[in-house]
Protein backbone atom coordinates (compact mmCIF):
# COMPACT_ATOMS: atom_id res chain seq x y z
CA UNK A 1 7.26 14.96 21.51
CA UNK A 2 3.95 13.51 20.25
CA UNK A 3 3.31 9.46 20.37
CA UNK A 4 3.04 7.83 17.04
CA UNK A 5 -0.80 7.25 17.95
CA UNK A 6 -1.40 11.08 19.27
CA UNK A 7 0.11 12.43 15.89
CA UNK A 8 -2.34 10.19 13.62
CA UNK A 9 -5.49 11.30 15.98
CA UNK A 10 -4.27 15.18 14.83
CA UNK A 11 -3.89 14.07 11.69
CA UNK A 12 -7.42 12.47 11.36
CA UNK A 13 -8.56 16.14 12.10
CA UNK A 14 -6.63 17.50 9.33
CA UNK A 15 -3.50 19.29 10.95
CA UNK A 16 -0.54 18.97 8.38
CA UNK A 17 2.08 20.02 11.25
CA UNK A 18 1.19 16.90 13.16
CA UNK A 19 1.71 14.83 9.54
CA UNK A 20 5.05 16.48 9.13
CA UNK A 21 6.07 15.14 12.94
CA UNK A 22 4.73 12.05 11.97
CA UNK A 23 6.92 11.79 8.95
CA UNK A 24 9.72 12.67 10.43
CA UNK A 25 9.34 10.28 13.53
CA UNK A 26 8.78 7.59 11.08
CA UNK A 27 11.68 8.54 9.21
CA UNK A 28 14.22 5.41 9.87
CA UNK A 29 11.35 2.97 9.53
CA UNK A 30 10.30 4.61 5.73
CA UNK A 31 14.17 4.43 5.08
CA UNK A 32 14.36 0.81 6.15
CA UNK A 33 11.06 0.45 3.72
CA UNK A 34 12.69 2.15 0.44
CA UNK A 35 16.13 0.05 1.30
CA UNK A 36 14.39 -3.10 1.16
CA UNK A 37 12.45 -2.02 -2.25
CA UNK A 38 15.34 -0.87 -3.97
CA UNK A 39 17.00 -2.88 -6.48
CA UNK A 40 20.84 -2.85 -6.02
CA UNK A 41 20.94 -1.59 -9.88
CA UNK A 42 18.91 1.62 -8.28
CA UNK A 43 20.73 2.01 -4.99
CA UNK A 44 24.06 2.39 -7.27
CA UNK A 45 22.33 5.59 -8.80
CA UNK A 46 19.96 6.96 -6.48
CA UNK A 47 20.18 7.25 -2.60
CA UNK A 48 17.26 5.80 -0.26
CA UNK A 49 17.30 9.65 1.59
CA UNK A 50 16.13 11.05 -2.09
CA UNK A 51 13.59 9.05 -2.59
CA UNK A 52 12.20 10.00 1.48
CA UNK A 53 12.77 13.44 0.09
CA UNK A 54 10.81 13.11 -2.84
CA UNK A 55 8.12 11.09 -1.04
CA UNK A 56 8.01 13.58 1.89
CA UNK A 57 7.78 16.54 -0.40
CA UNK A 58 5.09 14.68 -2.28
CA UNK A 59 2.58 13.30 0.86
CA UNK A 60 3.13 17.08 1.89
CA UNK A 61 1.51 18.69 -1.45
CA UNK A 62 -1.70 16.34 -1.49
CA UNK A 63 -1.91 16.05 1.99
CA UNK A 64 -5.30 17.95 2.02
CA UNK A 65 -6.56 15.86 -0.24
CA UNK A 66 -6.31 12.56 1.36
CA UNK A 67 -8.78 11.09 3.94
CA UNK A 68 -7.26 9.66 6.85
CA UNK A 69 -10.28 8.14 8.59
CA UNK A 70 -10.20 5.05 6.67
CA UNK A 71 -6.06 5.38 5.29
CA UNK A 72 -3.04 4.80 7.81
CA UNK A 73 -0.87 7.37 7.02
CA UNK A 74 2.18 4.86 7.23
CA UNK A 75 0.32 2.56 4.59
CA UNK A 76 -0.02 5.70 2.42
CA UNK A 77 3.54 6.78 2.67
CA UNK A 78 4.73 3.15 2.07
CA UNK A 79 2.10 3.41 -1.14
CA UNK A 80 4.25 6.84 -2.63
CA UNK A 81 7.51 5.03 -2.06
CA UNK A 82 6.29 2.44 -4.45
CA UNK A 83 5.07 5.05 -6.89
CA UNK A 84 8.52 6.89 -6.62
CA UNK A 85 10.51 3.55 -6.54
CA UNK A 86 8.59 3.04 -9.93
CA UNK A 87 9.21 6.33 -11.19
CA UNK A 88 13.59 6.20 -10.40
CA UNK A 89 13.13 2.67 -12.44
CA UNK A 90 11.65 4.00 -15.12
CA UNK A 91 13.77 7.51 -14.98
CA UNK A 92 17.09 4.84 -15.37
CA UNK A 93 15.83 2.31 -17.80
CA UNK A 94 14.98 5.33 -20.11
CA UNK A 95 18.40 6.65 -19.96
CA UNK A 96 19.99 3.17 -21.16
């Protein structure tokens, strides 16, 4: 297994199978992240593992397009989970 800090070198050079370790390896930490985000209105309809799901699936599609050299990827996943925090707010409120 790849250190945290070996995994973001690879992933400076572009290789999305060292992201996707990276991810997963930083799994509990991006769960503890969404957890603390949520609202307890949000974590009654929507599990913290969905929104890592959605954000994984996400950071995985525009992963190519993101420069690294100047972005920690941990920053930048923290940044989706506010996006798709946002998004599960918005998806609720428009439903009441």
């Amino acid at each position: 297994m790849n250190t945290p800090n070996a995994l973001v070198g690879r992933i400076l050079q572009g290789e999305v199978d060292a992201f996707a370790e990276y991810v997963q390896q930083q799994r509990l930490p991006l769960l503890s992240v969404i957890r603390r985000k949520m609202s307890g209105g949000l974590l009654s309809k929507v599990e913290p593992d969905d929104i890592f799901q959605e954000v994984c699936a996400s950071a995985m599609q525009s992963f190519k397009d993101v420069d690294f050299q100047d972005r920690d990827p941990f920053v930048w996943l923290c940044h989706l989970i506010d996006r798709r925090i946002v998004d599960a707010h918005r998806r609720f409120s428009a439903k009441k």
